[in-house]
Protein backbone atom coordinates (compact mmCIF):
# COMPACT_ATOMS: atom_id res chain seq x y z
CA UNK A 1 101.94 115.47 106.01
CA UNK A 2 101.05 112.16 104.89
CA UNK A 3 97.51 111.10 104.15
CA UNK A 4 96.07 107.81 103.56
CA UNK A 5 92.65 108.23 101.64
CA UNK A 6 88.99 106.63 103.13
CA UNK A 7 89.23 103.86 100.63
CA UNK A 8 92.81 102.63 101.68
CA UNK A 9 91.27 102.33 105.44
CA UNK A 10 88.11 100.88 104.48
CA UNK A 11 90.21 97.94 102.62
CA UNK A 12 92.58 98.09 105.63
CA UNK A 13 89.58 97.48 107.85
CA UNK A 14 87.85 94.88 105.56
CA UNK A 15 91.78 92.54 105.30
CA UNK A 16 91.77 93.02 109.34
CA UNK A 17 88.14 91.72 109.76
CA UNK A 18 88.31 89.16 107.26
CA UNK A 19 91.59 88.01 109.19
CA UNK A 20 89.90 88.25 111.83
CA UNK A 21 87.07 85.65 111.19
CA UNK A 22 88.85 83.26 108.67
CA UNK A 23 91.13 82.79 112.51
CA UNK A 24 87.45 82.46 114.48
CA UNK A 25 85.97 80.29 112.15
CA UNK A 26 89.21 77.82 111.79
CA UNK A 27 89.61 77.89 115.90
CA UNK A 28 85.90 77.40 116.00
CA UNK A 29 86.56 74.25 113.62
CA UNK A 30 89.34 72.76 115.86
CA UNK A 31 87.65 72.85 119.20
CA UNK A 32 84.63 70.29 117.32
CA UNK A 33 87.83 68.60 115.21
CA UNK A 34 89.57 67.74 118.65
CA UNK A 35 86.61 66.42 120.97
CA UNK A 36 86.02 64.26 117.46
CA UNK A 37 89.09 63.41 115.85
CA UNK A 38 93.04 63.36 115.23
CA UNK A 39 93.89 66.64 113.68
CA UNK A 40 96.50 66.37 110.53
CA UNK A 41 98.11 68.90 108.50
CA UNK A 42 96.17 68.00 105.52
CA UNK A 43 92.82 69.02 107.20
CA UNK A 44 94.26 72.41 108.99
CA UNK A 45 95.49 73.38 105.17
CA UNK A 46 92.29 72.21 103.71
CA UNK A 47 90.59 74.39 106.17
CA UNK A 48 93.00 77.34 106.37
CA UNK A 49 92.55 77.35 102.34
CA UNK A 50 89.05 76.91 102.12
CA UNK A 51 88.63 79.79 103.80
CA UNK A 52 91.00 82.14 102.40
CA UNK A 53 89.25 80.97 98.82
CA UNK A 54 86.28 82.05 99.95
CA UNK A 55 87.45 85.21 101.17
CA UNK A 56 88.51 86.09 97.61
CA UNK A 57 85.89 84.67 95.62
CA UNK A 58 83.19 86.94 97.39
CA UNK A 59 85.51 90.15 98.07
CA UNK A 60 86.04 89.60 93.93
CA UNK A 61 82.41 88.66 93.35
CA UNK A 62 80.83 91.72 95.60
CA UNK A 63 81.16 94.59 93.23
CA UNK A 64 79.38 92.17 90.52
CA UNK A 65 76.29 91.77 92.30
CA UNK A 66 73.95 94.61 91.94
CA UNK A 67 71.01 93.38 93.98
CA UNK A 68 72.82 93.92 96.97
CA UNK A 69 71.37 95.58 99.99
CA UNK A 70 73.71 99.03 100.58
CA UNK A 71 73.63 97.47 103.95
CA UNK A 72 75.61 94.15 103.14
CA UNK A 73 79.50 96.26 102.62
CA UNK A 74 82.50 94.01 100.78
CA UNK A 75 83.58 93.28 104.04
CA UNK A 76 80.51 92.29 105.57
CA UNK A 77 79.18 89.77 102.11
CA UNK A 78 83.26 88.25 102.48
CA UNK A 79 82.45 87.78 106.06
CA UNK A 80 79.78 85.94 105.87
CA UNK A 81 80.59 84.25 102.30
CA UNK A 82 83.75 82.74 104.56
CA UNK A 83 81.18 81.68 107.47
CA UNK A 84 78.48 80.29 104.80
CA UNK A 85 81.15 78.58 102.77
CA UNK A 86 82.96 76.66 105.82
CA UNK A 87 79.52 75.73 107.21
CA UNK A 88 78.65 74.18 104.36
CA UNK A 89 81.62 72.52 103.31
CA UNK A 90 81.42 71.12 107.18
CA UNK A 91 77.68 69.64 106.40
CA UNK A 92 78.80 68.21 103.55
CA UNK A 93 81.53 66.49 104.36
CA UNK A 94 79.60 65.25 107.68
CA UNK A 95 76.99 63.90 105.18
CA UNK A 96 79.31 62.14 103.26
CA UNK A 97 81.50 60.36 105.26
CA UNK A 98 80.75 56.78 106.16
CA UNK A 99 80.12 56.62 110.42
């Protein structure tokens, strides 16, 4: 019989959520890109890449950090390294660009 181990799951689990949100948070970005702007392909791959970066720099960066609640998993810090990083990239781009 074939067995897949608890850790294979768990990173099974953690690729599917982080899929999961890197897709909310870059729909979430094109519903305020389209009442604002023209969309290009230059801003959906900026986008689409900012956010897988930031996927890997925190999944990488997780097992580093020892302060770390138990609470906050390496799916849950990517999660919410991915929603952090686009907001902020967002702000400051918002901030810098003439009106």
């Amino acid at each position: 019989m074939f067995v897949i181990s608890p850790d294979a799951w768990a990173t099974v689990v953690a690729v599917v959520i982080i899929c999961v949100t890197i897709v909310t948070v870059f729909a979430t970005k094109l519903e305020e890109k389209k009442r604002t702007d023209v969309i290009s392909k230059a801003w959906v791959v900026s986008e689409i890449g900012t956010s897988i970066i930031a996927a890997y720099v925190a999944w990488e960066v997780h097992p580093h950090i020892t302060w770390m609640p138990v609470l906050v998993t390496q799916p849950v810090f990517t999660v919410l390294a991915i929603h952090g990083g686009i907001s902020f990239l967002s702000a400051v781009r918002n901030k810098t660009t003439p009106s």
